[in-house]
N, C-alpha and C. Protein backbone atom coordinates (compact mmCIF):
# COMPACT_ATOMS: atom_id res chain seq x y z
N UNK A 1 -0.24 160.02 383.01
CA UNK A 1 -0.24 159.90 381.56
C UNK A 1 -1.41 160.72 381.00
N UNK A 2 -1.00 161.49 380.44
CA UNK A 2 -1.95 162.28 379.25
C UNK A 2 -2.92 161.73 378.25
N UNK A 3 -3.87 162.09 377.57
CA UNK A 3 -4.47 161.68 376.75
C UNK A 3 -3.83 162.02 375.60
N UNK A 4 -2.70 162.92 375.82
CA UNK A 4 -1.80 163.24 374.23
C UNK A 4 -0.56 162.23 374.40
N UNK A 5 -0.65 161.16 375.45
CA UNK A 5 0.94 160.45 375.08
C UNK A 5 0.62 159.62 374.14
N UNK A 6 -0.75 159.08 373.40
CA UNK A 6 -0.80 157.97 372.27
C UNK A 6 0.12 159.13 371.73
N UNK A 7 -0.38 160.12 370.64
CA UNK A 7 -0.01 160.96 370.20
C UNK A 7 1.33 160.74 370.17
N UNK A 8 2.62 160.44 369.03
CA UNK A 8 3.43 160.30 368.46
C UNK A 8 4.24 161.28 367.83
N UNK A 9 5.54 162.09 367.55
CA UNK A 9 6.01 162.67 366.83
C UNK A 9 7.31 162.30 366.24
N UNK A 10 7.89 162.48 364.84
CA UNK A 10 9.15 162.65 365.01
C UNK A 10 9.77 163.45 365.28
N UNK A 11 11.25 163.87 365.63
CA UNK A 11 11.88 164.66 366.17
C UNK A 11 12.66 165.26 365.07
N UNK A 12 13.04 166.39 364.50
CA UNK A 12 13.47 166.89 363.10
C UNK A 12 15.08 166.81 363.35
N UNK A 13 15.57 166.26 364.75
CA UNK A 13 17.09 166.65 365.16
C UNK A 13 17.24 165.11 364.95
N UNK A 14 16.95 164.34 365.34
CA UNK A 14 17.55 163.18 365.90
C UNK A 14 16.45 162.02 365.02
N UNK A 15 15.66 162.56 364.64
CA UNK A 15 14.30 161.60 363.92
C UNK A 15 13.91 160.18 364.40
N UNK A 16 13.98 160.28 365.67
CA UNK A 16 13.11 159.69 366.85
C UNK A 16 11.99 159.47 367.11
N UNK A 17 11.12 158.74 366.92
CA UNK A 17 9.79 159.14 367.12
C UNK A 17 9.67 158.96 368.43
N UNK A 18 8.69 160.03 369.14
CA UNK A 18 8.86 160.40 370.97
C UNK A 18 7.28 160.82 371.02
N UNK A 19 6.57 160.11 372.23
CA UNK A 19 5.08 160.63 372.54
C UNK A 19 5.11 162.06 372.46
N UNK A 20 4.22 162.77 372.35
CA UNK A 20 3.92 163.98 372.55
C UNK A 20 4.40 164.78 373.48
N UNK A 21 4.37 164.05 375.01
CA UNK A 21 5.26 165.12 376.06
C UNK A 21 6.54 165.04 376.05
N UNK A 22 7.27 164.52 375.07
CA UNK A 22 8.46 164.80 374.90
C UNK A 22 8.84 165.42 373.69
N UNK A 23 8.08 165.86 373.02
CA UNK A 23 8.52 166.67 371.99
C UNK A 23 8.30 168.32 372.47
N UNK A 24 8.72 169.17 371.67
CA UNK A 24 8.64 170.39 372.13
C UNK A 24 8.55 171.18 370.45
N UNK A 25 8.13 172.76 370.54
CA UNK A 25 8.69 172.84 368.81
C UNK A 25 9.12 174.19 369.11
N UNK A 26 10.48 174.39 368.25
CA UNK A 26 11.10 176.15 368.35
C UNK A 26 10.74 176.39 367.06
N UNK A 27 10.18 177.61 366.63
CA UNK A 27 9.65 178.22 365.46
C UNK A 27 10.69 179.33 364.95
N UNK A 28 11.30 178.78 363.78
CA UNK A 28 12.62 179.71 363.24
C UNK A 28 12.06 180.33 362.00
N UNK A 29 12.33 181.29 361.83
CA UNK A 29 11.84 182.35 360.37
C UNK A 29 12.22 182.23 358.93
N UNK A 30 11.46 181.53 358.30
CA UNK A 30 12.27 181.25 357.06
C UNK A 30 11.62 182.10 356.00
N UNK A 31 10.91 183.14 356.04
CA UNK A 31 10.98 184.17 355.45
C UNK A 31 12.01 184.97 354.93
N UNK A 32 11.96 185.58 353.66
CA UNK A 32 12.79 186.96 353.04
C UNK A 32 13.21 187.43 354.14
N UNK A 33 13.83 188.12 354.22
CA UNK A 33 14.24 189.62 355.42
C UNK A 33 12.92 190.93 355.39
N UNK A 34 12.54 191.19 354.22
CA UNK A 34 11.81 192.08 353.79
C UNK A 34 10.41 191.50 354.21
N UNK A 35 9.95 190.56 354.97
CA UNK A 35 8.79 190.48 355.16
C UNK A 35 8.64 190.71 356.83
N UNK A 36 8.23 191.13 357.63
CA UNK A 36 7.67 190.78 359.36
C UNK A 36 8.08 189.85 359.53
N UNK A 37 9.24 189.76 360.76
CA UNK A 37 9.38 188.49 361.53
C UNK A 37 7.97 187.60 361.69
N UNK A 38 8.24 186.35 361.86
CA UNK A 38 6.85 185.88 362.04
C UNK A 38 5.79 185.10 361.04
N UNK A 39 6.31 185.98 359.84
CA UNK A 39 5.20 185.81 358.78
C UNK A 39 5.33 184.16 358.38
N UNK A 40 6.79 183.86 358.11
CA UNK A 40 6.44 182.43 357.43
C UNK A 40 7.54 181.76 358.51
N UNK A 41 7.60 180.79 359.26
CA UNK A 41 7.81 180.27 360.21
C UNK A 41 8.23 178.62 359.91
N UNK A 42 8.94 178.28 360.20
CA UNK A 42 8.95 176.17 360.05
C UNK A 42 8.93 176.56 361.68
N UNK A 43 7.82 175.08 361.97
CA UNK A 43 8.18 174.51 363.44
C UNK A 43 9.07 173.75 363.44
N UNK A 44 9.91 173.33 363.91
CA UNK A 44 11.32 172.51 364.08
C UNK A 44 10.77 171.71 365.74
N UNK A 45 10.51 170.07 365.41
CA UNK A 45 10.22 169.43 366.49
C UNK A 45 11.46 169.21 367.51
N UNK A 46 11.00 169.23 368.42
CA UNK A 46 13.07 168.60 369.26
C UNK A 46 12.35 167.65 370.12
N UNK A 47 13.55 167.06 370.80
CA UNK A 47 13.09 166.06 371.47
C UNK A 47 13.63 167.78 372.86
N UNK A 48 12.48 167.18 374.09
CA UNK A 48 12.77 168.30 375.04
C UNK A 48 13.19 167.76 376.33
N UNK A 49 14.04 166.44 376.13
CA UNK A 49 14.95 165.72 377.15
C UNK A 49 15.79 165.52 376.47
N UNK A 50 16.13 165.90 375.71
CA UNK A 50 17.80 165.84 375.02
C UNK A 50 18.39 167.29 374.64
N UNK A 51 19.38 167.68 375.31
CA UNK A 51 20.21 169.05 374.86
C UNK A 51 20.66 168.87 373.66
N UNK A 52 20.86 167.76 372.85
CA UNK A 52 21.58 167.60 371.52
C UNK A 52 20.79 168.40 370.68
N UNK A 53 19.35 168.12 370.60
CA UNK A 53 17.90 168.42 369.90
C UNK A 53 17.61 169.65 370.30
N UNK A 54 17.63 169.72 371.25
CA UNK A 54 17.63 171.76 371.73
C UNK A 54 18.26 172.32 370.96
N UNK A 55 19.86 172.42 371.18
CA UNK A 55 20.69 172.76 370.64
C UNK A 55 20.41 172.69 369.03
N UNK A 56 20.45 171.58 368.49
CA UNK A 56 19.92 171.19 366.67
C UNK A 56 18.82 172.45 366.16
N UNK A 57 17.15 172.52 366.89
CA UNK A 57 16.20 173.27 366.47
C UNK A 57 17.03 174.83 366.83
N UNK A 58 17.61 175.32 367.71
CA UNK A 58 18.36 176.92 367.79
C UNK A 58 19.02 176.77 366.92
N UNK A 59 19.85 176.31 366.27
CA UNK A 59 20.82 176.27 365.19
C UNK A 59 20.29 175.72 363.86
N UNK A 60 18.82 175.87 363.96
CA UNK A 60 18.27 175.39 362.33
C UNK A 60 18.57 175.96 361.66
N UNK A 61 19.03 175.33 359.90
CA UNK A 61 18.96 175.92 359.35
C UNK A 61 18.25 175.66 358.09
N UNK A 62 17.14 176.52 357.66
CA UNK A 62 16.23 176.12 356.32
C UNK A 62 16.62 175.39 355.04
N UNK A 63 18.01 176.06 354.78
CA UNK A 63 19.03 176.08 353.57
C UNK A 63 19.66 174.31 353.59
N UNK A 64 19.76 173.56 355.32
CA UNK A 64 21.04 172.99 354.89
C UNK A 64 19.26 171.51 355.21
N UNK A 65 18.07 171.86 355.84
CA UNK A 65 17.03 170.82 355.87
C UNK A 65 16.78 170.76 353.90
N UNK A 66 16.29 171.61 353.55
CA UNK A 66 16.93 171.40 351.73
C UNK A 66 17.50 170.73 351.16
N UNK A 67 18.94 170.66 351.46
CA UNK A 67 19.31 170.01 351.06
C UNK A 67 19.42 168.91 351.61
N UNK A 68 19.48 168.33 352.79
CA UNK A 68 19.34 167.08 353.34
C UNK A 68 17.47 166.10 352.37
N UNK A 69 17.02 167.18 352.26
CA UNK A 69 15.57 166.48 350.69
C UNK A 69 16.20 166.02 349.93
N UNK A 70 17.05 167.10 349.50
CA UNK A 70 17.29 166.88 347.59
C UNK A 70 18.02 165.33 347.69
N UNK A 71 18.79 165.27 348.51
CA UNK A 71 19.57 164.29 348.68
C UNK A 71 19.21 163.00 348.79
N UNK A 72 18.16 162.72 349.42
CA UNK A 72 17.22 161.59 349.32
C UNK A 72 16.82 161.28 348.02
N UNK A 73 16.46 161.76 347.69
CA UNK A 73 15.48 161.51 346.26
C UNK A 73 16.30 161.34 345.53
């Protein structure tokens, strides 16, 4: 056991909260086109023992986490 398993996250796929060594984060580009890959980035948490959550953060999409906000409120 790690000193990062207190350490807590939720998971942005499945919204799980999972210690730290089970989270993982894929960084998708939510920048213009017109700017450098890279420049503005969301981390997208996954859980990194579940293929569902793998799968979820590769297939992010900025547009449809948006609207899953607006919708709450």
């Amino acid at each position: 056991m790690s000193r990062f398993d207190s350490f807590t996250w939720r998971c942005d796929i499945c919204h799980e909260e999972r210690p730290d060594s089970k989270i993982s984060v894929y960084k998708v580009d939510i920048g213009p086109r017109s700017l450098p890959s890279g420049t503005l980035v969301r981390n997208v948490k996954y859980c990194n023992d579940n293929s569902r959550c793998y799968e979820g953060a590769l297939h992010w999409s900025e547009e449809d986490y948006l609207m899953r906000q607006r919708v709450k409120v």
